[in-house]
Protein backbone atom coordinates (compact mmCIF):
# COMPACT_ATOMS: atom_id res chain seq x y z
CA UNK A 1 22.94 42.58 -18.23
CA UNK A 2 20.50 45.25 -19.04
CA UNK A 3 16.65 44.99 -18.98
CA UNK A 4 16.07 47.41 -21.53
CA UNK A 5 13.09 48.85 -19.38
CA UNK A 6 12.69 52.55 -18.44
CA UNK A 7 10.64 53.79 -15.82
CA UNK A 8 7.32 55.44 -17.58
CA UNK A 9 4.95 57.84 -15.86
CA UNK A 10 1.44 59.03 -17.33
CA UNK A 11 2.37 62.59 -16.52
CA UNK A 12 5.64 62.36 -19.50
CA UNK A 13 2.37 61.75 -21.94
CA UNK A 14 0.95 65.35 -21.71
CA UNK A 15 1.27 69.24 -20.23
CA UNK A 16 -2.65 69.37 -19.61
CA UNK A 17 -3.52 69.91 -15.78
CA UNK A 18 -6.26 67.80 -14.47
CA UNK A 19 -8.06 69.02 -11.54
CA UNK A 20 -11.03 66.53 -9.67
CA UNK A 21 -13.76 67.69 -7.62
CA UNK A 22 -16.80 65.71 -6.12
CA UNK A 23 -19.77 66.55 -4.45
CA UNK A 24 -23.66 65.46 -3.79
CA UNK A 25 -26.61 65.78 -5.84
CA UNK A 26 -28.79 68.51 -4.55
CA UNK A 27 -31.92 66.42 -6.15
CA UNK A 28 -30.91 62.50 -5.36
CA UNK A 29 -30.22 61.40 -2.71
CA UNK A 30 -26.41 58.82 -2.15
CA UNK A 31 -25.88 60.42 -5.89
CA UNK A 32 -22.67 62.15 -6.47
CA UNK A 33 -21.03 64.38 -9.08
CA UNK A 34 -17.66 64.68 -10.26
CA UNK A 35 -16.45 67.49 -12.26
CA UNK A 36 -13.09 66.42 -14.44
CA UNK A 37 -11.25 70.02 -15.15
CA UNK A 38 -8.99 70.13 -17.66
CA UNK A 39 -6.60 73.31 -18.53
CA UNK A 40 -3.70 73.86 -20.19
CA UNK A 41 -2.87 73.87 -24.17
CA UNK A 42 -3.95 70.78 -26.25
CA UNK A 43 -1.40 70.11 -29.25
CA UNK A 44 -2.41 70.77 -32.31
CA UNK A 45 -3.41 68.29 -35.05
CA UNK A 46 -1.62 65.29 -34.36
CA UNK A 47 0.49 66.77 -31.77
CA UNK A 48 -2.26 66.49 -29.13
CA UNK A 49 -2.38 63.28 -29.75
CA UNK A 50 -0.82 62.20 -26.25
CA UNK A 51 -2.67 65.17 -24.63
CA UNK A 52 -6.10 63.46 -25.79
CA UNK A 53 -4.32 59.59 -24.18
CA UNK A 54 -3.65 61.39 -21.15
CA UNK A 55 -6.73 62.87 -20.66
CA UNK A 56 -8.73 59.47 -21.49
CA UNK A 57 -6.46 57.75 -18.55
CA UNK A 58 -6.81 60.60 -16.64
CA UNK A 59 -10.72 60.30 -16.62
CA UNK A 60 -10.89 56.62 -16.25
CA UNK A 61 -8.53 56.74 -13.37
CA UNK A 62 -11.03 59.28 -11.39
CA UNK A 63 -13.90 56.56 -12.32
CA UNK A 64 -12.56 53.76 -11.03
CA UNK A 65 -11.20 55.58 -7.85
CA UNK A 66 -14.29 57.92 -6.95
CA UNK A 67 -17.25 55.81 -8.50
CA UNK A 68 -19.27 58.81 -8.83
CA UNK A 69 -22.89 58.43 -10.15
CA UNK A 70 -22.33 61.38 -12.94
CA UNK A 71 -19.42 63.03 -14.53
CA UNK A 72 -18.78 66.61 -16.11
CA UNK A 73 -15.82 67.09 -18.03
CA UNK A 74 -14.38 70.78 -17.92
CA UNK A 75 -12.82 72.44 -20.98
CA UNK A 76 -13.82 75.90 -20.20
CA UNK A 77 -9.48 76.66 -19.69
CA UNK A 78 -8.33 74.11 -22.01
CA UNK A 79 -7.01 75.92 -25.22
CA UNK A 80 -8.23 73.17 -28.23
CA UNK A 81 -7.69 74.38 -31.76
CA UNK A 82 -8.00 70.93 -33.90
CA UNK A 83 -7.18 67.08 -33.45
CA UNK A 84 -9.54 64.46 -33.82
CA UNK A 85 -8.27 62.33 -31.02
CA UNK A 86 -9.65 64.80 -28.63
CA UNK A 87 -12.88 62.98 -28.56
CA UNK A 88 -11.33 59.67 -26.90
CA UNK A 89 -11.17 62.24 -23.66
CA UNK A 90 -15.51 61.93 -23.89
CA UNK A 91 -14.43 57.99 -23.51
CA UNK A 92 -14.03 57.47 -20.09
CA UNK A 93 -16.93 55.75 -18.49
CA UNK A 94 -15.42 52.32 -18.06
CA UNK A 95 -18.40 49.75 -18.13
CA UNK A 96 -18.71 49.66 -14.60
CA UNK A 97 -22.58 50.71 -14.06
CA UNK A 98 -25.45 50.06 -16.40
CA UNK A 99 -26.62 51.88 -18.23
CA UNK A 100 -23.56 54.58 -19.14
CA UNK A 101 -22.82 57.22 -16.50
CA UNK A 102 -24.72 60.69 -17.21
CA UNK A 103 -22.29 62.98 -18.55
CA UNK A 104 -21.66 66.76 -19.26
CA UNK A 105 -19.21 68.89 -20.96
CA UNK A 106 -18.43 72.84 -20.30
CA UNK A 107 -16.38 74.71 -23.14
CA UNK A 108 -15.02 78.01 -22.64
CA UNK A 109 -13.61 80.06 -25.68
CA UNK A 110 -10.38 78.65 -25.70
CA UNK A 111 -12.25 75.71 -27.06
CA UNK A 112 -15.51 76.24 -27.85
CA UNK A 113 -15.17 76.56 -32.18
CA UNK A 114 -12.79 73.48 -32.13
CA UNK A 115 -15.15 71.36 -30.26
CA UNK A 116 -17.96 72.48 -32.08
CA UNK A 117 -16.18 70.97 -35.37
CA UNK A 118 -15.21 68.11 -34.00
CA UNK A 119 -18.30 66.80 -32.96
CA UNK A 120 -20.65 69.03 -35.66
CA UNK A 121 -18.30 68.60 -38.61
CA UNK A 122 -16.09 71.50 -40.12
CA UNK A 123 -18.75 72.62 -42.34
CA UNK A 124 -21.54 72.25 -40.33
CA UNK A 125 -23.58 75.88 -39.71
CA UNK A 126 -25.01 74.49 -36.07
CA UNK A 127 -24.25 75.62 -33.07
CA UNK A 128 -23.07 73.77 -29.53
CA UNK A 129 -26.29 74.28 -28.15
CA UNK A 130 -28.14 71.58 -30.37
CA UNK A 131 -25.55 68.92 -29.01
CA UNK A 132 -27.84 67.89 -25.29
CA UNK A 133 -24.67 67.13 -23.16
CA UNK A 134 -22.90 70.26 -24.13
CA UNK A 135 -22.96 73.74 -22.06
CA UNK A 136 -20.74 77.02 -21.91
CA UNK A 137 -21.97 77.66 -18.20
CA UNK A 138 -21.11 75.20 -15.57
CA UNK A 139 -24.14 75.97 -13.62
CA UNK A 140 -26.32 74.24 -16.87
CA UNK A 141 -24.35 71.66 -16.83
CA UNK A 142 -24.97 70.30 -13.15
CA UNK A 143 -28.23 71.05 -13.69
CA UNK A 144 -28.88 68.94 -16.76
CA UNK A 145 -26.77 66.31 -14.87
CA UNK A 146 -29.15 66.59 -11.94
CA UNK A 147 -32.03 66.11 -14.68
CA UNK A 148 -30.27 62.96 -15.87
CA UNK A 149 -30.12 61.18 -12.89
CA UNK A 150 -33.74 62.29 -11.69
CA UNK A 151 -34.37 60.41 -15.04
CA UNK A 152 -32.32 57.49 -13.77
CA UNK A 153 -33.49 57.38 -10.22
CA UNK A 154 -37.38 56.49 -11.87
């Protein structure tokens, strides 16, 4: 007699790469960053549906492994054109630590106009630079990160 289960793996859910690197804060001390890199292409509209699942799991997985004090999520390869479930990906931060973990995201242009209408609104005129959390240079990122947990260290 047959189950009727298949064997399922997290990696059949999506073609994005997901890369994980960790490291101290320069500025507080037993503080550590993770960067979450994500590259590849997103599907569009609907079709990235999975790709934005995978990339939620993805995240949360590093969380709960790593623990790190702050997270920055890196889009600067990922080609995004439109899909609205991309922004469960900013959803990771499990609940673990009070209050939420300080977080960062770096767009390249692969997805920097699609991001900036998913989170501005299609019409909206502004630019990336008014959302806080959001950078197109790595380098600003860690170091609003660093801010954020200066902040959180007082």
């Amino acid at each position: 007699m047959k189950s009727g289960f298949r064997e399922v793996r997290l990696s059949e859910l999506s073609d994005i790469q997901v890369e994980y690197f960790i490291g101290p804060s320069k500025t507080v001390e037993y503080c550590d960053i993770m960067i979450i890199k994500y590259s590849g292409e997103y599907g569009f509209g609907s079709a990235g549906n999975s790709d934005a699942v995978y990339m939620k799991a993805m995240g949360r997985a590093a969380l709960e492994a790593w623990e790190p004090d702050a997270v920055i999520l890196d889009w600067s390869e990922l080609k995004y054109e439109w899909g609205d479930m991309l922004a469960l990906a900013l959803d990771i931060d499990i609940g673990r630590c009070e209050p939420a973990l300080p977080m960062a995201v770096v767009v390249g242009p692969p997805c920097e106009e699609a991001v900036r209408t998913l989170l501005l609104g299609i019409n909206s005129e502004e630019g990336l630079e008014t959302i806080e959390w959001m950078f197109k240079n790595k380098d600003e990122a860690i170091a609003y990160i660093e801010k954020q947990l200066q902040k959180a260290e007082s």
